[in-house]
Protein backbone atom coordinates (compact mmCIF):
# COMPACT_ATOMS: atom_id res chain seq x y z
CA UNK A 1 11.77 -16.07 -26.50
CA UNK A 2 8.41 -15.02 -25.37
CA UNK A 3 7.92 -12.28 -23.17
CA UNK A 4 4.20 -11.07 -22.20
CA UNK A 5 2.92 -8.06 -19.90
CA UNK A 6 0.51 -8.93 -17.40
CA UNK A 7 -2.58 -7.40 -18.51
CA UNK A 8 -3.86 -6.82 -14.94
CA UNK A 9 -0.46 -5.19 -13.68
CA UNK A 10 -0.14 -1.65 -13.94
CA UNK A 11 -1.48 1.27 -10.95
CA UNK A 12 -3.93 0.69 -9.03
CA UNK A 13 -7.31 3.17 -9.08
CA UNK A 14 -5.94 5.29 -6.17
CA UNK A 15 -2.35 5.69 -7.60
CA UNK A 16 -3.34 6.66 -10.99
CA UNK A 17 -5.85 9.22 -9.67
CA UNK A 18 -3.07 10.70 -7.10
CA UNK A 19 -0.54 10.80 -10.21
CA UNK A 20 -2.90 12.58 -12.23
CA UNK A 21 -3.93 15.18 -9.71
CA UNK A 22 -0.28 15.59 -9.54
CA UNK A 23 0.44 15.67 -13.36
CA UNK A 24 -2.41 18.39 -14.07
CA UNK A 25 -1.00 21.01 -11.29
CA UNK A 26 2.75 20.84 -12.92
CA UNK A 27 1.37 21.25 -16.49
CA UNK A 28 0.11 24.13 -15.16
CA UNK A 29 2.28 25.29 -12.41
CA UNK A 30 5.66 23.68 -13.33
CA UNK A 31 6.26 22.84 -9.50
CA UNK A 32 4.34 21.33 -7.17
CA UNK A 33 5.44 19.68 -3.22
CA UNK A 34 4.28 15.99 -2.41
CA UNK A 35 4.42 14.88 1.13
CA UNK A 36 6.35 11.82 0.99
CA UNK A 37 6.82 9.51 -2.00
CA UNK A 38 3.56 9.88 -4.35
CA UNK A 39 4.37 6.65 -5.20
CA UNK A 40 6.64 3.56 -3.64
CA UNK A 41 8.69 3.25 -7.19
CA UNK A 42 11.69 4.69 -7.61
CA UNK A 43 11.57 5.40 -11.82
CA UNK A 44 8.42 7.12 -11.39
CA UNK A 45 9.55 9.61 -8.59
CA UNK A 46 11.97 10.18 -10.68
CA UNK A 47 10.17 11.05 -13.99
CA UNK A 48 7.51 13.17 -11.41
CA UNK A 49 10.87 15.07 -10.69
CA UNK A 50 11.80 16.06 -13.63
CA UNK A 51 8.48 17.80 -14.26
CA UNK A 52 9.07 19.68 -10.99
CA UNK A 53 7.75 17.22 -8.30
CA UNK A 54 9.40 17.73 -5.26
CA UNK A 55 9.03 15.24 -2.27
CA UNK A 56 8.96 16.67 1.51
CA UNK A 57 8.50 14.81 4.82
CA UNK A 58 6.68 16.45 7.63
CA UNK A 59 9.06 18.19 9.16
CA UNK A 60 9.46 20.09 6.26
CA UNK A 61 6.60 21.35 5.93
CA UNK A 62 6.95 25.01 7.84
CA UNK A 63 10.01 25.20 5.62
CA UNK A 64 7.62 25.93 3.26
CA UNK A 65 4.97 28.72 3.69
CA UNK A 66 1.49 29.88 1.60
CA UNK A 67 2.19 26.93 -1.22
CA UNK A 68 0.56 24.01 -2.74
CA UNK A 69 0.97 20.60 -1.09
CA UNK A 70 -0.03 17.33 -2.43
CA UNK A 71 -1.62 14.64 0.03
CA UNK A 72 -0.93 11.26 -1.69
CA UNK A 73 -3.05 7.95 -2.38
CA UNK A 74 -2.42 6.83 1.60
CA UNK A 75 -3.96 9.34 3.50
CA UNK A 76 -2.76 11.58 6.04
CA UNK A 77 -3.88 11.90 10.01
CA UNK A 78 -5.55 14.66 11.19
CA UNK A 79 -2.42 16.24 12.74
CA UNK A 80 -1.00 16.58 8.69
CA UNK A 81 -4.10 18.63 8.13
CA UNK A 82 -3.57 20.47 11.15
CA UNK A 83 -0.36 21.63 10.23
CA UNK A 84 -0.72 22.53 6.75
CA UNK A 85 -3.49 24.89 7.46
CA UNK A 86 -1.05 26.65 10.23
CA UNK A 87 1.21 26.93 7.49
CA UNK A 88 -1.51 28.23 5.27
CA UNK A 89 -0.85 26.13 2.58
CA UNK A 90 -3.24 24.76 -0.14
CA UNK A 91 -3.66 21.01 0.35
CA UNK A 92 -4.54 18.85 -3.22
CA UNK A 93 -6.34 15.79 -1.51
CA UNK A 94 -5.04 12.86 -3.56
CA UNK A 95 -6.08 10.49 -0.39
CA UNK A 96 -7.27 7.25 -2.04
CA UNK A 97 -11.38 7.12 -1.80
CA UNK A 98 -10.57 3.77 -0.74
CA UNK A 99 -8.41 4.46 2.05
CA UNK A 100 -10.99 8.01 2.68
CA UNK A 101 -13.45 5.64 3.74
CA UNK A 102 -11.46 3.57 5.83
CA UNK A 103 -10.61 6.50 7.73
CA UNK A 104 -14.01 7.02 8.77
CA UNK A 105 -14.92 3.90 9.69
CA UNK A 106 -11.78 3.37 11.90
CA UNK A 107 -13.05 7.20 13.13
CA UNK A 108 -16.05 5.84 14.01
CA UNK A 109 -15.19 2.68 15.34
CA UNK A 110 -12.77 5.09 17.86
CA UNK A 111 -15.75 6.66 19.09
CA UNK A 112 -17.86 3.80 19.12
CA UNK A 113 -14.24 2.19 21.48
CA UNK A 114 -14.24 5.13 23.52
CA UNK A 115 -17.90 4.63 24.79
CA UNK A 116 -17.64 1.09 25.67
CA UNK A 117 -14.41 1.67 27.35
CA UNK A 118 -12.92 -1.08 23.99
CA UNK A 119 -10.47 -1.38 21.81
CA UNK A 120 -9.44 -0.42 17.89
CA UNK A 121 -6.55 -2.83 16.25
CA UNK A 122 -5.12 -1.89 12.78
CA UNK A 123 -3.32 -5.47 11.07
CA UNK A 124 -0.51 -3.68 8.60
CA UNK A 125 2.86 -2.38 8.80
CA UNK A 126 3.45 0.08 11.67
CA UNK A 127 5.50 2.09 9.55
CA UNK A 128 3.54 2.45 6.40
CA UNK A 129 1.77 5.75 5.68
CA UNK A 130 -1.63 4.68 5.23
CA UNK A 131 -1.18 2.78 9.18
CA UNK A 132 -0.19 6.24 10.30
CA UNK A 133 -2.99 7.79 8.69
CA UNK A 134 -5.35 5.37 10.40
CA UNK A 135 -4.05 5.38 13.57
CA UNK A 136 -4.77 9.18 13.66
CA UNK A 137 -7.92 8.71 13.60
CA UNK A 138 -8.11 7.14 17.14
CA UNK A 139 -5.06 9.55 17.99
CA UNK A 140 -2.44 6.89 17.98
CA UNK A 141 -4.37 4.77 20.40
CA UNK A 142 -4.87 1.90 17.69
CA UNK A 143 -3.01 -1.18 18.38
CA UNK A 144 -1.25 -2.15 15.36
CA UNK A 145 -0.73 -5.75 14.48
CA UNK A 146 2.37 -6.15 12.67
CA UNK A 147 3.39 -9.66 13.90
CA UNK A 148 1.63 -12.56 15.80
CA UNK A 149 3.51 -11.31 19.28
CA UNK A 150 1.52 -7.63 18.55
CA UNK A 151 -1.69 -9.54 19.65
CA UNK A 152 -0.24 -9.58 23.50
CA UNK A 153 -1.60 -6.21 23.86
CA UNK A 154 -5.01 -6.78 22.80
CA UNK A 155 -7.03 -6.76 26.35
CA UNK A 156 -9.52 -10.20 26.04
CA UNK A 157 -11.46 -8.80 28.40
CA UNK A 158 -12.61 -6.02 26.57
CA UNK A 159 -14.49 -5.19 23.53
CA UNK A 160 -12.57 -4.51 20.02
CA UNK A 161 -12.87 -3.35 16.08
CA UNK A 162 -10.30 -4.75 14.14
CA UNK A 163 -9.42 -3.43 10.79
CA UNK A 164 -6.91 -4.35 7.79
CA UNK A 165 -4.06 -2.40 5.92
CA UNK A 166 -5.87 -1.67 2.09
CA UNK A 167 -3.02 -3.54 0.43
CA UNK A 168 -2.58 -7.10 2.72
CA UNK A 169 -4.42 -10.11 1.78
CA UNK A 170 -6.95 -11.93 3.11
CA UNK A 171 -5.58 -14.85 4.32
CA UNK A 172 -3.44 -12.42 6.71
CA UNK A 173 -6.81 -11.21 7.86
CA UNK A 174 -8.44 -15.02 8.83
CA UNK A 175 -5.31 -16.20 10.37
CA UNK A 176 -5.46 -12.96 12.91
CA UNK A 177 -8.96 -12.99 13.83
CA UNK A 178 -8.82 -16.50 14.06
CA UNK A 179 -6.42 -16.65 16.42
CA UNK A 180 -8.31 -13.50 18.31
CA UNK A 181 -11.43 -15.59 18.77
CA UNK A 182 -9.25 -18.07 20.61
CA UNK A 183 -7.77 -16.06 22.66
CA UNK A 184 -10.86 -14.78 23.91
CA UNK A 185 -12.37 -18.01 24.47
CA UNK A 186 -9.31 -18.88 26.77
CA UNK A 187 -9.99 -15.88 28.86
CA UNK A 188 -14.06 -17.14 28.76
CA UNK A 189 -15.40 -14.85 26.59
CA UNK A 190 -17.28 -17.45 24.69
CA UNK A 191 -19.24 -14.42 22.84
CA UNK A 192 -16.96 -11.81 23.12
CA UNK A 193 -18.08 -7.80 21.42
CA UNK A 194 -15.33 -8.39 18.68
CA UNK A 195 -15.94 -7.19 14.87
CA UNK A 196 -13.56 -7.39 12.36
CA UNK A 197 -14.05 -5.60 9.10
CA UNK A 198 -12.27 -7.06 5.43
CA UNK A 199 -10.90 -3.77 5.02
CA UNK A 200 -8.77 -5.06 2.07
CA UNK A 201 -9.06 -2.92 -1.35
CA UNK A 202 -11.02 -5.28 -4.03
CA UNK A 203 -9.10 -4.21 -6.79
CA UNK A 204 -5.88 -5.38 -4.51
CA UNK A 205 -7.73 -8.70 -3.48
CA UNK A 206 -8.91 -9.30 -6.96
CA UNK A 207 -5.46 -9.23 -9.06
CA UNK A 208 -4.07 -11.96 -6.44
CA UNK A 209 -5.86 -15.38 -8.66
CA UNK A 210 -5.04 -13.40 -11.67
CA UNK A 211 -1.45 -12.98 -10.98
CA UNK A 212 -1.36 -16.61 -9.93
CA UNK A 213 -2.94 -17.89 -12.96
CA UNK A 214 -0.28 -15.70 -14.73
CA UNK A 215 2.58 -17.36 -13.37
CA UNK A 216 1.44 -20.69 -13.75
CA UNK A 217 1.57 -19.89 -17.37
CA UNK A 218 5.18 -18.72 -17.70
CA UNK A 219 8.81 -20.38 -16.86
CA UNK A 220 9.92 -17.33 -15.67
CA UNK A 221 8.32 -14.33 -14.01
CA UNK A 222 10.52 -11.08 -13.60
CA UNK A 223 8.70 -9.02 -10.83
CA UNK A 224 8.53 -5.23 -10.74
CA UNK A 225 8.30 -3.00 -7.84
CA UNK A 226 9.79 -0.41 -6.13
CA UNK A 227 11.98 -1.81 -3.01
CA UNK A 228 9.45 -0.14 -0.30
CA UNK A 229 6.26 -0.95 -1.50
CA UNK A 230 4.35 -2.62 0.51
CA UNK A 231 2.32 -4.13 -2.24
CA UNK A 232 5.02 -5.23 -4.00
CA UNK A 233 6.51 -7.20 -1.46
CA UNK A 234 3.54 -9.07 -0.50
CA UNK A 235 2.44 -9.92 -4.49
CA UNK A 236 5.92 -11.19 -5.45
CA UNK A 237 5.43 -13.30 -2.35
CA UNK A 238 2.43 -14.77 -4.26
CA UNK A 239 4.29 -15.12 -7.10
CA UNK A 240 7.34 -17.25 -5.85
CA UNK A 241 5.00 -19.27 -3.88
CA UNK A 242 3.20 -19.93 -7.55
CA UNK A 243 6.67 -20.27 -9.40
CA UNK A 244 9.92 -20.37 -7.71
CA UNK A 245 11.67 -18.79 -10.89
CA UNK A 246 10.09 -15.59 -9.99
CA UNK A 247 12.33 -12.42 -9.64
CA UNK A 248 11.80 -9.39 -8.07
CA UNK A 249 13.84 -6.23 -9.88
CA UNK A 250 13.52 -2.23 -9.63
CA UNK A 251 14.90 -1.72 -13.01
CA UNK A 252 16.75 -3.60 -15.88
CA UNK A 253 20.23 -3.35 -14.33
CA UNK A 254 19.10 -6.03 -11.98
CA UNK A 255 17.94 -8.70 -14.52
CA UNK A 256 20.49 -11.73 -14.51
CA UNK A 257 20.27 -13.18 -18.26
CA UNK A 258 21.21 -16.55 -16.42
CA UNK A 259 17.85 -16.59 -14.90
CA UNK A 260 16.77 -16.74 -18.65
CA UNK A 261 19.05 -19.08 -19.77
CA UNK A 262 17.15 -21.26 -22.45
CA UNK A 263 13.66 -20.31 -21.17
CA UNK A 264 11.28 -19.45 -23.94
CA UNK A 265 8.44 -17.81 -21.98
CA UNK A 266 9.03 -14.96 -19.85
CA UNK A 267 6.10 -13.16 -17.66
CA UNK A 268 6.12 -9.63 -16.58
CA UNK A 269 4.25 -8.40 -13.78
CA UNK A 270 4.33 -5.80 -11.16
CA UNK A 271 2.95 -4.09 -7.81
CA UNK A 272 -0.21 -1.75 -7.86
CA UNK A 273 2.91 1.30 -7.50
CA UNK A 274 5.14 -0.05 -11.03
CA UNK A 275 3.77 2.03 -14.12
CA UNK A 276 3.28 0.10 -17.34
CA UNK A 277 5.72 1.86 -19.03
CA UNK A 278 8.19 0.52 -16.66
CA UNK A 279 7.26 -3.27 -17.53
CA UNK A 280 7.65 -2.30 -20.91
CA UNK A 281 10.67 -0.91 -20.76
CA UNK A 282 12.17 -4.13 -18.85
CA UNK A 283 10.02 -6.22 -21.60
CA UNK A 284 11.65 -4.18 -24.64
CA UNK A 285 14.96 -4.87 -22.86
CA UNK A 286 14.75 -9.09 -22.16
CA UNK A 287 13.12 -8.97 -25.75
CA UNK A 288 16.84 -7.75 -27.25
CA UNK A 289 18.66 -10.77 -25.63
């Protein structure tokens, strides 16, 4: 049996830099607080922990006077900021530079909004940290676009921005806007004051024809991601849609050796959250069967 790493998988720019940030204050500190998961991936929590990482969620924050507090890779709103320096703590900026720019130009887009009396829309998940994060900068105002029926409360009369969740894909992006510029032109707005920016991280956009060329070139693909990331759900989507004998796993307990089963070359990938030692790990263990 063959079984081969994808050499594009691994963490993305903003993760590693967030994790390493991270790793340098508990070599020296031993302990160190992270605002929500650092990471969507389970195993590496987990091995963070163990070197004293310890995850809050905002309303634990007061619980916790005068310390250090890490911001991950997804940003924060203003309001997080806010609090932490009522608290007095010492905030370690891990916000991707990615998703730091972002911020400002949804910021300024706000303003720009507020002026012309228009409109900011977010396309992403309306749960997802870096969607909060963005939709403080227009003070929750933004509309977020989760599903097709979100667009109902877009006013076609009216100006709008429209921006894109870092980790979606493009062709999420054309279908909305797409579908925007129609609805304007029913309501008569034959050039309407609509922008859209292709907020969508390149290093996110560019593993997508790598990953499917990768898939093409295996029987099997075993997928690795944490359960809630984001990322991961929407790459293994690429990857079934490449090769239906692709499987999506958060650790080697949940590989079935009958998907396997007299298959002689075996792909391992993962989301932009899954550390390589993970897909070695589950590589190591298909290798022994």
């Amino acid at each position: 049996m063959n079984v081969n790493l994808d050499p594009n998988a691994g963490f993305c720019f903003g993760v590693k830099r967030a994790i390493k940030i991270a790793e340098d204050e508990l070599d020296k500190s031993g302990n160190l607080l992270c605002l929500g998961e650092i990471v969507h991936n389970e195993k590496e929590i987990g091995r963070l922990k163990e070197s004293g990482l310890q995850t809050l969620q905002n309303n634990e924050i007061y619980n916790h006077p005068e310390t250090k507090i890490l911001f991950r890779a997804h940003g924060e709103p203003p309001l997080t900021y806010e609090n932490a320096g009522a608290n007095r703590m010492e905030v370690l900026d891990a916000t991707c530079p990615v998703v730091l720019k972002l911020q400002k130009r949804v910021l300024k887009s706000y303003h720009e909004m507020q002026a012309l009396h228009g409109q900011v829309a977010i396309v992403g998940n309306k749960s997802h940290p870096e969607i909060i994060g963005l939709n403080g900068q227009t003070k929750n105002t933004a509309i977020i676009i989760e599903t097709i029926a979100d667009l109902d409360q877009i006013d076609y009369g009216s100006p709008l921005r429209l921006f894109i969740q870092t980790t979606k894909d493009k062709k999420t992006l054309d279908e909305i806007t797409e579908l925007i510029l129609e609805k304007y032109s029913l309501n008569g707005m034959k050039f309407p004051d609509f922008k859209y920016y292709n907020s969508i991280c390149n290093q996110v956009s560019g593993r997508i024809p790598e990953l499917e060329k990768f898939c093409r070139q295996h029987e099997v693909i075993i997928f690795v991601s944490g359960k809630n990331s984001s990322n991961g759900k929407q790459l293994f989507k690429i990857c079934k849609s490449v090769n239906p004998e692709s499987y999506f796993v958060s650790s080697k307990s949940e590989i079935d050796r009958n998907w396997l089963h007299n298959k002689q070359s075996i792909g391992i990938s993962g989301a932009t959250s899954t550390p390589v030692w993970q897909l070695e790990e589950i590589a190591e263990y298909i290798s022994q069967f």
